[in-house]
C-alpha atoms as a PDB file:
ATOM      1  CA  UNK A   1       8.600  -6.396  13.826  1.00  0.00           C
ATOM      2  CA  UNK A   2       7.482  -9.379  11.364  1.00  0.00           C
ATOM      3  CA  UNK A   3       3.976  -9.249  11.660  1.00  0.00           C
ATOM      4  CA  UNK A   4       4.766  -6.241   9.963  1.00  0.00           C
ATOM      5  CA  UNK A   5       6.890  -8.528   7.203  1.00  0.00           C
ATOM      6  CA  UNK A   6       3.737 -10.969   7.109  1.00  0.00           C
ATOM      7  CA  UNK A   7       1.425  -8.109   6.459  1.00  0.00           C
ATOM      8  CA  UNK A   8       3.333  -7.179   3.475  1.00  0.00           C
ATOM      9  CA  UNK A   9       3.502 -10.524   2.246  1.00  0.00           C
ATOM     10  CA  UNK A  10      -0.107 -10.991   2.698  1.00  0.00           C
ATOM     11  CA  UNK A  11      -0.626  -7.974   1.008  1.00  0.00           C
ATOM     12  CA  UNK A  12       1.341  -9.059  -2.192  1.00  0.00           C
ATOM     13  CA  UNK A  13      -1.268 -12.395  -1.796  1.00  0.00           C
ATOM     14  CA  UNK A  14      -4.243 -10.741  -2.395  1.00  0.00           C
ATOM     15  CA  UNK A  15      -2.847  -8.153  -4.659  1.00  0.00           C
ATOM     16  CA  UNK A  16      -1.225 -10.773  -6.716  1.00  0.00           C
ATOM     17  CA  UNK A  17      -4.728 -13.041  -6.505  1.00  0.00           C
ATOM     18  CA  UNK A  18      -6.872 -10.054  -7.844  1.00  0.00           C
ATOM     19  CA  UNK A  19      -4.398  -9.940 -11.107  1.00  0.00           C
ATOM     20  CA  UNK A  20      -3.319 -13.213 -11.940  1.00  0.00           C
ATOM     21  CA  UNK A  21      -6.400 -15.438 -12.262  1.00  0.00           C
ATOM     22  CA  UNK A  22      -7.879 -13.643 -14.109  1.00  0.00           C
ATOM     23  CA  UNK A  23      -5.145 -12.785 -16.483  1.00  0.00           C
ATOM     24  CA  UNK A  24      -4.265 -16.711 -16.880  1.00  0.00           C
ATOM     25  CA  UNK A  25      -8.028 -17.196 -18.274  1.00  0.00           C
ATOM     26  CA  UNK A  26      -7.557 -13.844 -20.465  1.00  0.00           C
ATOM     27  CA  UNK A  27      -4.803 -16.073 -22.035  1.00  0.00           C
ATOM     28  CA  UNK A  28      -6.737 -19.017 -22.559  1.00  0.00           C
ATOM     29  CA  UNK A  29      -9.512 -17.551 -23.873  1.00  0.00           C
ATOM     30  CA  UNK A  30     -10.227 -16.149 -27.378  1.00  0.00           C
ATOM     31  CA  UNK A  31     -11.730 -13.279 -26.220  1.00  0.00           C
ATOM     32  CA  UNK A  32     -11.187 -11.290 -23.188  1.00  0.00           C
ATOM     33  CA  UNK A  33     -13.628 -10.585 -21.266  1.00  0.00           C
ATOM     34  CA  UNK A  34     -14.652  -8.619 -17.983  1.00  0.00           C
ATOM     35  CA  UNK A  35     -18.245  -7.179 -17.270  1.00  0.00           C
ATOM     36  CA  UNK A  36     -17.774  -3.369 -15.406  1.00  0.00           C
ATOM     37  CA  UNK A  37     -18.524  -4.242 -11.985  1.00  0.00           C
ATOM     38  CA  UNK A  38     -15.896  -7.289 -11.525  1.00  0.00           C
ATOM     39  CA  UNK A  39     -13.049  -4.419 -13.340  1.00  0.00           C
ATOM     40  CA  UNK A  40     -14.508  -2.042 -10.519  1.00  0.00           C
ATOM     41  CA  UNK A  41     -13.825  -4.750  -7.895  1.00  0.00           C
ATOM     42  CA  UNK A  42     -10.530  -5.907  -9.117  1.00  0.00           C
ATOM     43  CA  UNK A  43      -9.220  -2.025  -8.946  1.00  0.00           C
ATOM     44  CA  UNK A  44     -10.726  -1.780  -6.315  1.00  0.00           C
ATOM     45  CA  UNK A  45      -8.941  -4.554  -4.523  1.00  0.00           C
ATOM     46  CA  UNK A  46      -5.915  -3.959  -5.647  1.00  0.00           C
ATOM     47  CA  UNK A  47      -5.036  -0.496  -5.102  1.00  0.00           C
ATOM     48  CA  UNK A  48      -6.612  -0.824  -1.503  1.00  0.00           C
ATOM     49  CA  UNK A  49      -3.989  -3.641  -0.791  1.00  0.00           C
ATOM     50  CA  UNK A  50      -1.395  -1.949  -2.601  1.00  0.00           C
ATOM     51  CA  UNK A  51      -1.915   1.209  -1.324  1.00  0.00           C
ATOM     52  CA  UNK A  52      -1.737  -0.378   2.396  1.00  0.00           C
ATOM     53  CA  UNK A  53       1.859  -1.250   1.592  1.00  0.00           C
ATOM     54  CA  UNK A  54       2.806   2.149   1.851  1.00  0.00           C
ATOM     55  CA  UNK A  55       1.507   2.570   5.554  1.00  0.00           C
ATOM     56  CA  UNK A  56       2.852  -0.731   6.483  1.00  0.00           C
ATOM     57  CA  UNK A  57       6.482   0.409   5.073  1.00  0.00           C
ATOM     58  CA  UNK A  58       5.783   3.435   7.781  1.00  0.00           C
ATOM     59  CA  UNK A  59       5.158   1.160  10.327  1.00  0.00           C
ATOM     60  CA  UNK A  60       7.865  -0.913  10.117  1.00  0.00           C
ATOM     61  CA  UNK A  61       9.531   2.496   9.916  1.00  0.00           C
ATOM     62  CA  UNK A  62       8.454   3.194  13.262  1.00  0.00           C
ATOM     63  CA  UNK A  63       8.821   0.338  14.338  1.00  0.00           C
ATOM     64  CA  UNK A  64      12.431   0.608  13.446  1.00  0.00           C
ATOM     65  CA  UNK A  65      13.112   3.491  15.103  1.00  0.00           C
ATOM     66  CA  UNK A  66      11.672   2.877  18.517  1.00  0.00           C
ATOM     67  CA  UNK A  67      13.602  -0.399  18.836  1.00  0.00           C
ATOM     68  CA  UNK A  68      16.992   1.269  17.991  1.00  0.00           C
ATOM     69  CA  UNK A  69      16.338   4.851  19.103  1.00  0.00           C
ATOM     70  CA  UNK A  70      14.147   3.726  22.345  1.00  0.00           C
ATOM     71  CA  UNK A  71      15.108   0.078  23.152  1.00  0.00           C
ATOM     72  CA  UNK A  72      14.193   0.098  26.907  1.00  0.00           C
ATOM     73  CA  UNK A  73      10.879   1.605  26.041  1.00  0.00           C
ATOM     74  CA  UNK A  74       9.867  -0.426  23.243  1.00  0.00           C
ATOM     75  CA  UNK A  75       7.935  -3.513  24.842  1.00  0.00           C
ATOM     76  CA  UNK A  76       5.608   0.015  25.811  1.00  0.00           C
ATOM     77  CA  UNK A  77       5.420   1.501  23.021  1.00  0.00           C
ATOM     78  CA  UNK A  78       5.199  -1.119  20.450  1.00  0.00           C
ATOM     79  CA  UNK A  79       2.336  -3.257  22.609  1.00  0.00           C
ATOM     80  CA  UNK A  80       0.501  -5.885  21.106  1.00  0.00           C
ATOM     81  CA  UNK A  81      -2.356  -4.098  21.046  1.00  0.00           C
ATOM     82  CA  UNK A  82      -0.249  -0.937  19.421  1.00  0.00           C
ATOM     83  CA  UNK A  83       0.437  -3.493  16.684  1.00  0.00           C
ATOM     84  CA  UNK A  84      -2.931  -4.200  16.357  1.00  0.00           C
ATOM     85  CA  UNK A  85      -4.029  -0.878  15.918  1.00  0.00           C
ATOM     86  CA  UNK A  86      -1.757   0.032  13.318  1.00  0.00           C
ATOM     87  CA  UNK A  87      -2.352  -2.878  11.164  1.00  0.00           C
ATOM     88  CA  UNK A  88      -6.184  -2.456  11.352  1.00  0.00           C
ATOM     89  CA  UNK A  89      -5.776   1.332  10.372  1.00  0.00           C
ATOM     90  CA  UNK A  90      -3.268   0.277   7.873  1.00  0.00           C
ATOM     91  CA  UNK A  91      -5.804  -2.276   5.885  1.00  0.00           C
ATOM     92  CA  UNK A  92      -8.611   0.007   7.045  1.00  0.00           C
ATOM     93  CA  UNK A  93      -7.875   3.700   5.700  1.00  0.00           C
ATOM     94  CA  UNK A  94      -6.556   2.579   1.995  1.00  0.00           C
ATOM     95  CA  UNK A  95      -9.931   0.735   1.872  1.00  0.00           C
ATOM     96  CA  UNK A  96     -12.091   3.700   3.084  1.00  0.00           C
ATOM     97  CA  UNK A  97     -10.040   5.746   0.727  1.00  0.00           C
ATOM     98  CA  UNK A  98      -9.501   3.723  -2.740  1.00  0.00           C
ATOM     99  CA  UNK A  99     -13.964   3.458  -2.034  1.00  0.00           C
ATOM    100  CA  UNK A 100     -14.479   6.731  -2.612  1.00  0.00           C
ATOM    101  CA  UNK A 101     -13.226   6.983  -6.421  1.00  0.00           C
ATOM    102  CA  UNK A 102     -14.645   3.850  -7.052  1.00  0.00           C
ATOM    103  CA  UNK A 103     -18.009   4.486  -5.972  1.00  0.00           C
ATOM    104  CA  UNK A 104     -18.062   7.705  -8.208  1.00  0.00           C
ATOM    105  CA  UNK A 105     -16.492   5.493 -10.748  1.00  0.00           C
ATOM    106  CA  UNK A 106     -19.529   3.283 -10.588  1.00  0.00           C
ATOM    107  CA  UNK A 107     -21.775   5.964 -10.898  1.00  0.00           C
ATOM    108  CA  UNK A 108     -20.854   7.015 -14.240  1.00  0.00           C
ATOM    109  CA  UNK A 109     -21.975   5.269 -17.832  1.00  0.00           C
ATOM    110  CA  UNK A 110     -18.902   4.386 -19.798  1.00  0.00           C
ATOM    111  CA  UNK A 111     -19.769   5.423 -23.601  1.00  0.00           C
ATOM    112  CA  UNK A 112     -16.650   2.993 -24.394  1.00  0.00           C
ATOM    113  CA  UNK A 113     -16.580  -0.664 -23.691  1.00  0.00           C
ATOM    114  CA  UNK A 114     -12.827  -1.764 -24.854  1.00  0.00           C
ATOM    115  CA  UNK A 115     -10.234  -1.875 -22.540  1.00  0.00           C
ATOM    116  CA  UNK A 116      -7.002  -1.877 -23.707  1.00  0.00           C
ATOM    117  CA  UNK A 117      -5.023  -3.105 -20.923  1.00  0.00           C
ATOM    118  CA  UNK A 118      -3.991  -6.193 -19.157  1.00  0.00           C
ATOM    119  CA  UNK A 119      -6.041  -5.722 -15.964  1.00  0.00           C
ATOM    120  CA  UNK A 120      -8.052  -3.153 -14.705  1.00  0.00           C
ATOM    121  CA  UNK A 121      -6.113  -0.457 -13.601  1.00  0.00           C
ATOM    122  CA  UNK A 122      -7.148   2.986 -14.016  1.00  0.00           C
ATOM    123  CA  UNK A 123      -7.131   2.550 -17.233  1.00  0.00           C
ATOM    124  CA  UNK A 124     -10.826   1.803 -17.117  1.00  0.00           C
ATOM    125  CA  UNK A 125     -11.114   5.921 -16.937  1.00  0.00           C
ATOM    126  CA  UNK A 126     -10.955   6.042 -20.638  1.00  0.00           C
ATOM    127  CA  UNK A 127     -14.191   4.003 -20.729  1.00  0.00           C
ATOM    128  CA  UNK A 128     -16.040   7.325 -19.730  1.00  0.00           C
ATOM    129  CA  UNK A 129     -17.604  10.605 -22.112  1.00  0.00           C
ATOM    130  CA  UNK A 130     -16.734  12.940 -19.337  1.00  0.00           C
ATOM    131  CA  UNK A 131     -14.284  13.248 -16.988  1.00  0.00           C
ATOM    132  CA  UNK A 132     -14.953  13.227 -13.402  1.00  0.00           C
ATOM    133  CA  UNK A 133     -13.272  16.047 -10.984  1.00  0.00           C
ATOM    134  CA  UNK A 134     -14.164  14.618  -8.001  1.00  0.00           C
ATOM    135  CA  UNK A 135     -12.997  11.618  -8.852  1.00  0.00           C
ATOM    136  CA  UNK A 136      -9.584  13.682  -9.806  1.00  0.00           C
ATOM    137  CA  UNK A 137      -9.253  15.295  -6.380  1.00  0.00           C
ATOM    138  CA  UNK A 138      -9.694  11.863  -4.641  1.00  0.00           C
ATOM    139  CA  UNK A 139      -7.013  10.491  -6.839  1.00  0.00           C
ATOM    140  CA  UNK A 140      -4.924  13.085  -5.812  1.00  0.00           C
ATOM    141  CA  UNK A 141      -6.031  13.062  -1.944  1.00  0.00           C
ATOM    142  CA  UNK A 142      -5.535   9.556  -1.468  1.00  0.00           C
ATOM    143  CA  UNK A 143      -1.787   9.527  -3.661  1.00  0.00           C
ATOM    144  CA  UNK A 144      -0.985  12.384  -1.185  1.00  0.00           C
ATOM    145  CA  UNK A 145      -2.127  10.583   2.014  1.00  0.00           C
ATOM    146  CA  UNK A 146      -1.386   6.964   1.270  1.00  0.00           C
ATOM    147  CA  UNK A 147       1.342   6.996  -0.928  1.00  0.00           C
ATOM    148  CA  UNK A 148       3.664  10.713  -0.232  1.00  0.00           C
ATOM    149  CA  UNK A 149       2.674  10.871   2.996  1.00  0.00           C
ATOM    150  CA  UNK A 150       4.217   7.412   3.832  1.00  0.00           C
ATOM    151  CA  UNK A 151       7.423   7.739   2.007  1.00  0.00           C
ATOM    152  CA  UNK A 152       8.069  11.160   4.023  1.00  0.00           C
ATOM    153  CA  UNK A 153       7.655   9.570   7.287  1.00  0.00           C
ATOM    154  CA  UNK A 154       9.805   6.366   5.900  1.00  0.00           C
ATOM    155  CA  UNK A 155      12.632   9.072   5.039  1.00  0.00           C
ATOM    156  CA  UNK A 156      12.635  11.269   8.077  1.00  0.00           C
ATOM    157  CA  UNK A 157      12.425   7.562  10.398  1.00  0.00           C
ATOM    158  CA  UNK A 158      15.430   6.752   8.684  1.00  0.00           C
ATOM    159  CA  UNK A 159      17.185   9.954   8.607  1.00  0.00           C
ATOM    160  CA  UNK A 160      16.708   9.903  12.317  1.00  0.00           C
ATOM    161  CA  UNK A 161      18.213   6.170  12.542  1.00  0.00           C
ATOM    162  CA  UNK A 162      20.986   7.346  10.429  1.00  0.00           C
ATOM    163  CA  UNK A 163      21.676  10.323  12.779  1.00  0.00           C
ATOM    164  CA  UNK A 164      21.203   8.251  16.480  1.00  0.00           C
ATOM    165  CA  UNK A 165      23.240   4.985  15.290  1.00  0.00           C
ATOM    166  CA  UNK A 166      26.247   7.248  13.453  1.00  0.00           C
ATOM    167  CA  UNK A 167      26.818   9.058  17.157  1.00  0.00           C
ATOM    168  CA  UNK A 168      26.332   5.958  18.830  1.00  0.00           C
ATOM    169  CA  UNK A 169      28.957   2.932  19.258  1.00  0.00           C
ATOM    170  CA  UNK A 170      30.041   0.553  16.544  1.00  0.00           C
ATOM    171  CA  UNK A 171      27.331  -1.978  18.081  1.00  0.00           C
ATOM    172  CA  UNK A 172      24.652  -0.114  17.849  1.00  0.00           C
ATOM    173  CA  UNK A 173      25.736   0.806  14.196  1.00  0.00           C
ATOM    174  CA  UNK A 174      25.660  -2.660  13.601  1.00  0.00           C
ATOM    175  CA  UNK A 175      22.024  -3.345  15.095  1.00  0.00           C
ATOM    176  CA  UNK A 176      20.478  -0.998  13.569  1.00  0.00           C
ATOM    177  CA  UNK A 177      21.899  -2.250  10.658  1.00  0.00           C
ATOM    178  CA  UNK A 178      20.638  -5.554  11.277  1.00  0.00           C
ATOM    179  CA  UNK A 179      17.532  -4.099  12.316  1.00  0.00           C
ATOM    180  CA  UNK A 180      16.808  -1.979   8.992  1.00  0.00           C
ATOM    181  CA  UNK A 181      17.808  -4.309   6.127  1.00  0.00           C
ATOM    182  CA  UNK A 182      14.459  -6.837   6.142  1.00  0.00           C
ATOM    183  CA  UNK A 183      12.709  -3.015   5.556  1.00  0.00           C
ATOM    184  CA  UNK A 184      15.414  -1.727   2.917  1.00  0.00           C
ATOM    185  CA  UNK A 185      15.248  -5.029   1.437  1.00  0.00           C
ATOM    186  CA  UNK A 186      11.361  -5.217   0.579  1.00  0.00           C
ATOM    187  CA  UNK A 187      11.448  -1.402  -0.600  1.00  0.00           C
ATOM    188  CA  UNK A 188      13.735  -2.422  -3.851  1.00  0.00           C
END
């Protein structure tokens, strides 16, 4: 259950490390400056970590509801090398995915080369003559998958929590309690 809690904290590391920096010498300078592939980078490395927050949120999720709604099965389901697996597929897909419209995104020529934002975000998408639909539909295939997708599971988990603790004892009310606030917590 924490490694899932130290993911997310790493997570917020590198996300936080990709911004920052950078931002503290955009202060100190006179001029900011950025050259197009180190922008690409930076979004790039950012939405991939922030985008694996979202699956990580689902597996605590999970995580969650087999140790409250399956205790005497959990040291089986929830295996080390379960754990594993879903925190190499949680860094691993959001990087796969947030590639794709950044490699189309560094195929194209930006006619513009002001940015008028903090960091590069997708912002950067105003830098270009034409707009890209592929690039569109990825944007909206990877929100769907990494971000909606997520947040479904995450409400169903908990609906299902909600149900199994409210017809169970006063104890187990108050474990699963215990057991969901670290989650509930982090998702303010």
């Amino acid at each position: 259950m924490y490694i899932f809690i130290a993911a997310l904290l790493l997570n917020s590391v590198v996300a936080s490390t990709t911004v920052y920096p950078k931002l503290l010498i955009d202060i100190l300078s006179e001029k900011p400056i950025i050259s197009y592939s180190a922008c690409l980078l930076q979004c790039y490395i950012y939405y991939s970590f922030s985008a694996s927050d979202f699956l990580l949120l689902a597996a605590m999720a999970y995580d969650r509801f087999v140790s409250i709604c399956k205790p005497l099965q959990y040291p089986i389901i929830m295996s080390k090398t379960t754990v594993c697996i879903i925190l190499f597929l949680s860094w691993l897909l959001p990087a796969i995915q947030v590639a794709v419209p950044t490699l189309l995104s560094a195929n194209l020529k930006p006619c513009n080369f002001t940015l008028k934002a903090i960091f590069c975000n997708n912002s950067y998408y105003s830098l270009y003559c034409v707009t890209s639909a592929a690039r569109s539909l990825a944007d909206m295939f990877n929100i769907f998958t990494l971000i909606l997708l997520p947040i479904i599971f995450i409400l169903f988990t908990y609906t299902r929590i909600l149900i199994i603790s409210y017809r169970s004892s006063r104890n187990v009310r108050t474990k699963a309690a215990q057991t969901c606030t670290p989650h509930l917590l982090y998702m303010d």
